[in-house]
Protein backbone atom coordinates (compact mmCIF):
# COMPACT_ATOMS: atom_id res chain seq x y z
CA UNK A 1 -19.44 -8.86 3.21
CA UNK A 2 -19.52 -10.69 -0.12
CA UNK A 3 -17.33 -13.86 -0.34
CA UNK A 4 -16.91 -14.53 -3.99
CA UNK A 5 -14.75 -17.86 -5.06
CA UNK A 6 -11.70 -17.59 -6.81
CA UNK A 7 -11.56 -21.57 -7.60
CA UNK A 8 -12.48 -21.14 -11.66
CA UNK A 9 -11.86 -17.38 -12.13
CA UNK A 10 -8.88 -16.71 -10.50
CA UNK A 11 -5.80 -14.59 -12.58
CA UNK A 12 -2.85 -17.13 -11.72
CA UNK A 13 0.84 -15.83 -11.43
CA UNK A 14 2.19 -14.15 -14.51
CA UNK A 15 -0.04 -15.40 -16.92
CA UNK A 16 2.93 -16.84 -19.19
CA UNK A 17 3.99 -13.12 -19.01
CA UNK A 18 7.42 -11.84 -18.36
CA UNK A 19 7.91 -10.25 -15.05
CA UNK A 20 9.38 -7.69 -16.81
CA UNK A 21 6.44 -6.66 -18.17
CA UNK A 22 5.05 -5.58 -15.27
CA UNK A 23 7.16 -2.54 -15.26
CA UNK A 24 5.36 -1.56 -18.82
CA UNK A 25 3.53 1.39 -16.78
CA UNK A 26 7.11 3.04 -16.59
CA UNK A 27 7.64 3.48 -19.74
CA UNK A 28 4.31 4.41 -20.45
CA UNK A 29 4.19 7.23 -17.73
CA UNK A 30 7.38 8.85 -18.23
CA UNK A 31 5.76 9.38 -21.84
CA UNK A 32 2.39 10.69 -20.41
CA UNK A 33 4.81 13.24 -18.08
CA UNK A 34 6.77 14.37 -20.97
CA UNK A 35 3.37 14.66 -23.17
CA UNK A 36 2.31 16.63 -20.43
CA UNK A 37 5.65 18.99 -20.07
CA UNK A 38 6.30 19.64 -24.20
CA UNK A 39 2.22 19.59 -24.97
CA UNK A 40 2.60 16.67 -27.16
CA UNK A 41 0.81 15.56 -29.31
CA UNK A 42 -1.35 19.22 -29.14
CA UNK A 43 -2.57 21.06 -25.83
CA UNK A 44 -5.83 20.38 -26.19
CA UNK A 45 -7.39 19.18 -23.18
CA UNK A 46 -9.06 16.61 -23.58
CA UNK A 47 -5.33 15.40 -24.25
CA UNK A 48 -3.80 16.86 -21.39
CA UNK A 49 -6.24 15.34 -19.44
CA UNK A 50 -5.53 12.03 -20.50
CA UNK A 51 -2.21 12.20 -20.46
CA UNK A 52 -2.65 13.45 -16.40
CA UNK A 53 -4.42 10.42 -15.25
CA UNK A 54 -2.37 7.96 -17.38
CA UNK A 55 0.72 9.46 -15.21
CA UNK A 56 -1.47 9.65 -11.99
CA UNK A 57 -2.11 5.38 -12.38
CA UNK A 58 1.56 5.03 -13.84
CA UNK A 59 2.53 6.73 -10.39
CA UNK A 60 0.00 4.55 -8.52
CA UNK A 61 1.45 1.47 -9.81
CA UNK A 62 5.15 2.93 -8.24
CA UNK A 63 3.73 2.90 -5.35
CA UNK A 64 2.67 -0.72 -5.46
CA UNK A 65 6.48 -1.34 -6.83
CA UNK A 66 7.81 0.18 -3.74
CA UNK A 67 5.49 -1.98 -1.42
CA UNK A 68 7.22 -5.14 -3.16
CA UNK A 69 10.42 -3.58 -3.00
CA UNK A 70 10.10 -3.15 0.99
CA UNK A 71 9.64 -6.78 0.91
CA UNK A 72 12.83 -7.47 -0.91
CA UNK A 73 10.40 -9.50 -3.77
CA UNK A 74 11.03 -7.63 -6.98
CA UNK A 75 12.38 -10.24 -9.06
CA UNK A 76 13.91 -12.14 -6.46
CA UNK A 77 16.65 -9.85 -6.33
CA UNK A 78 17.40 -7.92 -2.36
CA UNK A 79 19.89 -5.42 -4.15
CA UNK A 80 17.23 -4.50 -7.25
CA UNK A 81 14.72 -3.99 -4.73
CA UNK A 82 16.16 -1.72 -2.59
CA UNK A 83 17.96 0.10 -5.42
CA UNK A 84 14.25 0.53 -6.76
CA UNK A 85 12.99 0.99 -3.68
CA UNK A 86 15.33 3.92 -2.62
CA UNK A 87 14.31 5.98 -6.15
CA UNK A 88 10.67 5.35 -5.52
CA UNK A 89 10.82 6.76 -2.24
CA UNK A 90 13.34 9.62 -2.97
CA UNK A 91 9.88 10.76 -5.35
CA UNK A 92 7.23 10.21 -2.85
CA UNK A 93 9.04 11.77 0.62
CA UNK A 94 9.15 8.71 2.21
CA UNK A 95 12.45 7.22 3.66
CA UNK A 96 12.88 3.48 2.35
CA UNK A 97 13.90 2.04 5.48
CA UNK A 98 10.94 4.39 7.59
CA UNK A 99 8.56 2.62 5.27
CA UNK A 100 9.66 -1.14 5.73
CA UNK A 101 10.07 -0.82 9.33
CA UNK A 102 6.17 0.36 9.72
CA UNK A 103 5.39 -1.90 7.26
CA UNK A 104 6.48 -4.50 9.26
CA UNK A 105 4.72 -3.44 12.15
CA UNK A 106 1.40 -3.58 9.88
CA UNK A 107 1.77 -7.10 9.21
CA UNK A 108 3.18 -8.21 12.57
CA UNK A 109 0.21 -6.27 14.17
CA UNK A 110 -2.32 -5.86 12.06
CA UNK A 111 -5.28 -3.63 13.20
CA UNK A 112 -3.98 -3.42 16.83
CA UNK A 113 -2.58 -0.53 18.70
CA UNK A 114 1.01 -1.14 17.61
CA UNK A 115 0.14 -1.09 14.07
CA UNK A 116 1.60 2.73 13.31
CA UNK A 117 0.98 2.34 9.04
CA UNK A 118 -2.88 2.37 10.03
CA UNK A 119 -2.77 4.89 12.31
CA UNK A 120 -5.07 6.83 13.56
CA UNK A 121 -7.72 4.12 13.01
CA UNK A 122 -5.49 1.33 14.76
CA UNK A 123 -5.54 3.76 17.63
CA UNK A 124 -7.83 3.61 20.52
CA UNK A 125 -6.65 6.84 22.17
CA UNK A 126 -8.02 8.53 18.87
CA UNK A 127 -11.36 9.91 19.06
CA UNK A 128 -13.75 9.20 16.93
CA UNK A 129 -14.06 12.92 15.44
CA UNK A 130 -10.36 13.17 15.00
CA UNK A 131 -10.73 9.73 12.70
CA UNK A 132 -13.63 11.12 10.59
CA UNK A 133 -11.67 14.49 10.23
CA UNK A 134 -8.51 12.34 9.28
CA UNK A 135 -9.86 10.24 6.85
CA UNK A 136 -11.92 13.08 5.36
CA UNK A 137 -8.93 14.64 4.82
CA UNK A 138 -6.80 11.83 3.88
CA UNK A 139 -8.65 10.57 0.90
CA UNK A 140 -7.89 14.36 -1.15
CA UNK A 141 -4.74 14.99 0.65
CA UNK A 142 -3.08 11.51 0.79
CA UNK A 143 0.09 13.03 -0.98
CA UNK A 144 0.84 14.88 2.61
CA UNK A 145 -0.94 12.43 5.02
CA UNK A 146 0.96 9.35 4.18
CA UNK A 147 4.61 11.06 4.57
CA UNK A 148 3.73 12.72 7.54
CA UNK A 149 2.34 8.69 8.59
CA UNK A 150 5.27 7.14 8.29
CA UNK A 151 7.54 9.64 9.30
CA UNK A 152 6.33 9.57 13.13
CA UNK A 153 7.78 5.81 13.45
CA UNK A 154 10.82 8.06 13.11
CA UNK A 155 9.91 11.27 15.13
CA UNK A 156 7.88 10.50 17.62
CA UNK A 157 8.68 10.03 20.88
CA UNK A 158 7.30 6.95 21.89
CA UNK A 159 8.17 5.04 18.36
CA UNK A 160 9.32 1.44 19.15
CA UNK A 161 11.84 1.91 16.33
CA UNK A 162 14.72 1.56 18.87
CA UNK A 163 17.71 -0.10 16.29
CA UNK A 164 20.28 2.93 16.47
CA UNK A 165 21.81 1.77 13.08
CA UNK A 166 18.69 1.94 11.28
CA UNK A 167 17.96 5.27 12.98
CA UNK A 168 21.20 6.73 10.95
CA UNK A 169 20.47 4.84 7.79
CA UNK A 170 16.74 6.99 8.01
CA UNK A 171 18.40 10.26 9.16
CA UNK A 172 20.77 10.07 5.69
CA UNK A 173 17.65 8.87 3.25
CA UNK A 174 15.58 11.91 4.85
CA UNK A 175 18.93 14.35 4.05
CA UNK A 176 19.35 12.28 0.48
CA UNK A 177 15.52 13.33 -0.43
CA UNK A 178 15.92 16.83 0.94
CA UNK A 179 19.19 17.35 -1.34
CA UNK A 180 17.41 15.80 -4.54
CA UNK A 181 14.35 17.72 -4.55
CA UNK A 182 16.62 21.16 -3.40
CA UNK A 183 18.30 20.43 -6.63
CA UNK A 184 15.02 19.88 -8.42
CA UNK A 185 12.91 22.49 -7.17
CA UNK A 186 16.25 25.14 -8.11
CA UNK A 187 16.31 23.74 -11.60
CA UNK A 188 12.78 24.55 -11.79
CA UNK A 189 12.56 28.08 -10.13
CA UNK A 190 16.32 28.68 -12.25
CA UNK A 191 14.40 27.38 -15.80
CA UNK A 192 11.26 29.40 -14.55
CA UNK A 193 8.90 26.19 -15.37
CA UNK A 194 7.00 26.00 -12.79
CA UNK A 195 3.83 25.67 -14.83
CA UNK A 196 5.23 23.09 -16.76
CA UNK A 197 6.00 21.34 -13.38
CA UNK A 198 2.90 21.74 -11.90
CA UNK A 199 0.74 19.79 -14.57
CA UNK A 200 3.48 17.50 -15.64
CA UNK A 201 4.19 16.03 -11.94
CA UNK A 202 2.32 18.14 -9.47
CA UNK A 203 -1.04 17.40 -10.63
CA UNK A 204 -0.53 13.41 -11.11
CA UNK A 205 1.10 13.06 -8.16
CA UNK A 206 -1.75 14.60 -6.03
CA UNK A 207 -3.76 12.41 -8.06
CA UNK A 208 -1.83 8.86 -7.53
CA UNK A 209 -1.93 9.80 -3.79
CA UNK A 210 -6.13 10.26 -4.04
CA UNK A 211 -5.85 6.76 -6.11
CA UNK A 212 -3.42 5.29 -3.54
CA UNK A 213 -5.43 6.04 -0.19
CA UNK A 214 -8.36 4.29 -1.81
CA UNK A 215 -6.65 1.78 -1.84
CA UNK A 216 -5.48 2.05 1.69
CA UNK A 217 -9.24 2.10 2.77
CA UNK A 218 -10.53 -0.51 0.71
CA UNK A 219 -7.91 -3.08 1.89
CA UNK A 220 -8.51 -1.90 5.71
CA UNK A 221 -10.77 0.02 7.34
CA UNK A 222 -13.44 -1.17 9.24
CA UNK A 223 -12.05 -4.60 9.33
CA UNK A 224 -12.23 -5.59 13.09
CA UNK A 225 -10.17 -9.13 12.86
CA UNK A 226 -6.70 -9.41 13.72
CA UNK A 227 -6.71 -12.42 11.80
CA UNK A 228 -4.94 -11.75 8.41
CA UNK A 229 -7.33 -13.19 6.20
CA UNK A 230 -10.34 -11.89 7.96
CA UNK A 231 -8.92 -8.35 9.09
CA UNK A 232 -7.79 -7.23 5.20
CA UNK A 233 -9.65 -7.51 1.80
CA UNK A 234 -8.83 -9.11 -0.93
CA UNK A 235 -9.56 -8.73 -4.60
CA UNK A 236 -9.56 -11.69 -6.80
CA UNK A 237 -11.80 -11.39 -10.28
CA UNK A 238 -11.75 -13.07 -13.75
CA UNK A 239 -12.65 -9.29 -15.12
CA UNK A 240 -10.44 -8.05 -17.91
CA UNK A 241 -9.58 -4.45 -15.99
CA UNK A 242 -9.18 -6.59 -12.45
CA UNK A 243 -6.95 -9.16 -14.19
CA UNK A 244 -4.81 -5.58 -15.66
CA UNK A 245 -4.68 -3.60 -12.60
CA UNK A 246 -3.71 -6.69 -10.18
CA UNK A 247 -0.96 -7.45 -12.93
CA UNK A 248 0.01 -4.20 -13.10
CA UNK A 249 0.26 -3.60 -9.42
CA UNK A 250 1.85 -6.82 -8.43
CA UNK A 251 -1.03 -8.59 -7.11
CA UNK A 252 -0.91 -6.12 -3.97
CA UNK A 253 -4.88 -6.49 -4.02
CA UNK A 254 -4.54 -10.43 -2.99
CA UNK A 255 -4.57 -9.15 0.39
CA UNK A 256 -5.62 -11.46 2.75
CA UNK A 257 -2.61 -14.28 1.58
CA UNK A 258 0.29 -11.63 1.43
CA UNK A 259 -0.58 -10.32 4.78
CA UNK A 260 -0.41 -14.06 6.18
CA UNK A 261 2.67 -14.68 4.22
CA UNK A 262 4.59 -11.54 3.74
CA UNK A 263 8.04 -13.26 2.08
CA UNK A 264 5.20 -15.31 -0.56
CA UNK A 265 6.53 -14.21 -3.89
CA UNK A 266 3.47 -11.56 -5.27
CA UNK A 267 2.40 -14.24 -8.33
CA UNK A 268 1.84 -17.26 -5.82
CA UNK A 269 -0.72 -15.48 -3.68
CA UNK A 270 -3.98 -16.27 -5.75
CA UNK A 271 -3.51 -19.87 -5.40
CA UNK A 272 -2.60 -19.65 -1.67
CA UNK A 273 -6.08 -17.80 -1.49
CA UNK A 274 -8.05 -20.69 -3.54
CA UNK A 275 -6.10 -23.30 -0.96
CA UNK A 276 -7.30 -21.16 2.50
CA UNK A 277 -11.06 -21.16 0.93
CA UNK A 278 -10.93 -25.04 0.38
CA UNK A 279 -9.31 -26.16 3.43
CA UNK A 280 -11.97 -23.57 5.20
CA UNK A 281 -15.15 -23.37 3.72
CA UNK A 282 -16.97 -22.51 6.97
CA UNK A 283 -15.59 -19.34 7.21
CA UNK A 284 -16.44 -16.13 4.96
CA UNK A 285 -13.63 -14.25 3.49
CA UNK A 286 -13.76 -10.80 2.39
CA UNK A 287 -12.84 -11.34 -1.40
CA UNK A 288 -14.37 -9.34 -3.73
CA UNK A 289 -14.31 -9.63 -7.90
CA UNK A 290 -14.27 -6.28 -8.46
CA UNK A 291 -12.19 -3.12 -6.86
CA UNK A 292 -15.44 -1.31 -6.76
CA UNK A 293 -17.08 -4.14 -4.67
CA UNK A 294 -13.92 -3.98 -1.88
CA UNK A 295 -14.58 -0.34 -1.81
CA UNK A 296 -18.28 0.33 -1.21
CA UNK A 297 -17.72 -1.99 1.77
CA UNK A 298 -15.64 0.41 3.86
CA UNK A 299 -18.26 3.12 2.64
CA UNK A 300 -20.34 3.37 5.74
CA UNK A 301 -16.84 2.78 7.62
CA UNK A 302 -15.28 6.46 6.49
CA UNK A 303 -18.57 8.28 7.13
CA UNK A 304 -19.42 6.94 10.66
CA UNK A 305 -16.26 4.99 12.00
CA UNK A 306 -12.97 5.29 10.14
CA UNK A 307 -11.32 2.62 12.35
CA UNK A 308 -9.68 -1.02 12.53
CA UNK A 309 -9.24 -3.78 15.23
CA UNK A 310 -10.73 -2.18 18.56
CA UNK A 311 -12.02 1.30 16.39
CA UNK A 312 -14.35 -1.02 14.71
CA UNK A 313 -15.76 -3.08 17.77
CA UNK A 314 -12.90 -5.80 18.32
CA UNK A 315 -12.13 -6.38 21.69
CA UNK A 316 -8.32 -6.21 22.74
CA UNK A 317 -5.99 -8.22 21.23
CA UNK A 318 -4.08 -10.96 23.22
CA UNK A 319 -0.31 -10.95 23.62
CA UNK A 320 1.53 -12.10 20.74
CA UNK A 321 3.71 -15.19 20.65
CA UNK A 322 7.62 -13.99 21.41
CA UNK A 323 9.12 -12.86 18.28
CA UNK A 324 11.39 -10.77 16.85
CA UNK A 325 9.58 -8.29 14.17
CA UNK A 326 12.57 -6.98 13.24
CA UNK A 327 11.72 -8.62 9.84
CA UNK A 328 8.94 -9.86 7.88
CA UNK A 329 7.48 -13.49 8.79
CA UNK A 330 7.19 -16.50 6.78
CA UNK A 331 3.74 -17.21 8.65
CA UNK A 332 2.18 -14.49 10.65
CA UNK A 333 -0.50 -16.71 11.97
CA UNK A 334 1.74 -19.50 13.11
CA UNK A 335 4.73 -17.30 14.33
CA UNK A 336 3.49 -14.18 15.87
CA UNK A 337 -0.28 -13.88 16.35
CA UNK A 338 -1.48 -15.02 19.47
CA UNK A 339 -4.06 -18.16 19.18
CA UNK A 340 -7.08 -16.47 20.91
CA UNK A 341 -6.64 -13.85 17.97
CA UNK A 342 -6.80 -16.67 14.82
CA UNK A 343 -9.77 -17.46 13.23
CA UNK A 344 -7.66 -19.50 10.87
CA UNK A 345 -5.76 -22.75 11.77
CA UNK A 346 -2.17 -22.86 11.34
């Protein structure tokens, strides 16, 4: 584990940036998709392949969009987050409201049993082969794994999503993304592009989801703690491609903080990270400076023991303080995890 401080080299907020600038990959992939679709500016392919993984990361970075959205943080704005929030998720196959309620569960109980975003790893009745043959699968085919994750909060049988209203507001999102993409996939059988279709969304797509389940790993697996700050990683550098990527993807890679504070606004996290490692300096958090230094670390995890919390040799969690995790928490730590389970004072 490599703890790394972020007291001098830390990226800080918005950088005197507009926050509207964060959205500048939107722009710039709908122009690598239409590059793509019209063969602009030639077909050559060393063009078309740039203009596929510019699209793929522009796609990535929706993904990180939607995450904020979920928590209602985009801009400070509820109704523009869910607005975006309900587009994004239209494009990916996954119901807005499926997503935030398992993404609640993630941060309420991180790395345990009841944790259905992480699952299988979170889950001790999984065997160990069925976790390699997961993962292994996951990391090429994370386009199809992640819908069909979060859609069992909503079909299976024992999912603790009991809230009947919410239950109809996911049955109409699934219909709503089965009528859009009907319409789609007609108008591209009807214009006979599917070619065109194929390399100008297909292909980046499958990509993004490749880009996004790295990202899944390197924040979680392997990490035994239930503890927020010592059960995710976090990446914090002074690097110029770091400082882009975390700006770009609304500082979801300050891990540790946002999964102790879920409603902290995505530009305050760095400093709540500096704060933790000088109010603790006994303990060793797992920040990194670079994304390639969070993900060797789960390395030896996905080959030998894709798993979290008890998968990766914690013993089983205490009961959780009463609470109501029908919503995200100020202070996950001080509200819902139970003391035997925090390594870091409230």
């Amino acid at each position: 584990m490599t703890n790394v401080s972020t007291k001098d080299s830390a990226p800080t907020g918005t950088s005197g940036l507009s926050v509207a600038m964060r959205f500048v990959y939107g722009p710039v992939g709908g122009v690598a998709i239409l590059g793509l679709a019209f063969a602009w500016p030639s077909d050559h392919w060393a063009m078309c392949v740039t203009w596929v993984f510019v699209a793929a990361y522009a796609m990535f970075c929706w993904t990180s969009c939607f995450h904020e959205a979920v928590h209602h943080t985009l801009c400070g704005s509820k109704w523009f987050s869910v607005f975006v929030g309900r587009i994004v998720s239209t494009m990916i196959l996954v119901p807005h409201h499926v997503y935030r309620e398992s993404h609640i569960r993630h941060h309420a109980y991180l790395n345990k049993s009841s944790d259905w975003e992480l699952w299988p790893y979170s889950d001790p009745k999984a065997s160990l082969w069925f976790r390699r043959i997961f993962c292994w699968l996951e990391i090429p085919f994370g386009v199809l794994t992640s819908p069909y994750v979060y859609s069992r909060l909503y079909f299976h049988p024992d999912s603790p999503l009991q809230n009947t209203n919410v239950h109809r507001v996911i049955r109409y999102e699934y219909l709503g993304i089965v009528a859009v993409w009907a319409v789609i996939l007609s108008a591209v059988t009807y214009t006979e592009t599917w070619p065109v279709f194929l390399l100008a969304w297909v292909l980046p797509h499958w990509i993004a989801g490749v880009f996004q389940t790295f990202r899944k790993l390197a924040e979680h697996l392997g990490m035994a703690s239930y503890d927020p700050l010592l059960g995710t990683r976090t990446v914090i550098g002074d690097g110029l491609v770091t400082r882009i990527c975390t700006y770009l993807n609304f500082d979801i890679f300050v891990h540790g903080p946002h999964h102790r504070h879920p409603r902290y606004r995505h530009d305050e996290l760095c400093d709540r990270m500096r704060e933790y490692e000088v109010e603790h300096p006994e303990l060793v958090y797992p920040v990194f400076c670079t994304y390639w230094g969070a993900l060797r670390h789960p390395g030896p995890s996905i080959i030998r023991n894709p798993g979290v919390g008890m998968n990766a040799g914690a013993s089983a969690p205490s009961e959780e303080k009463p609470h109501d995790a029908s919503d995200f928490g100020q202070d996950v730590t001080a509200e819902i995890l139970a003391n035997s389970d925090a390594e870091v004072s409230a």
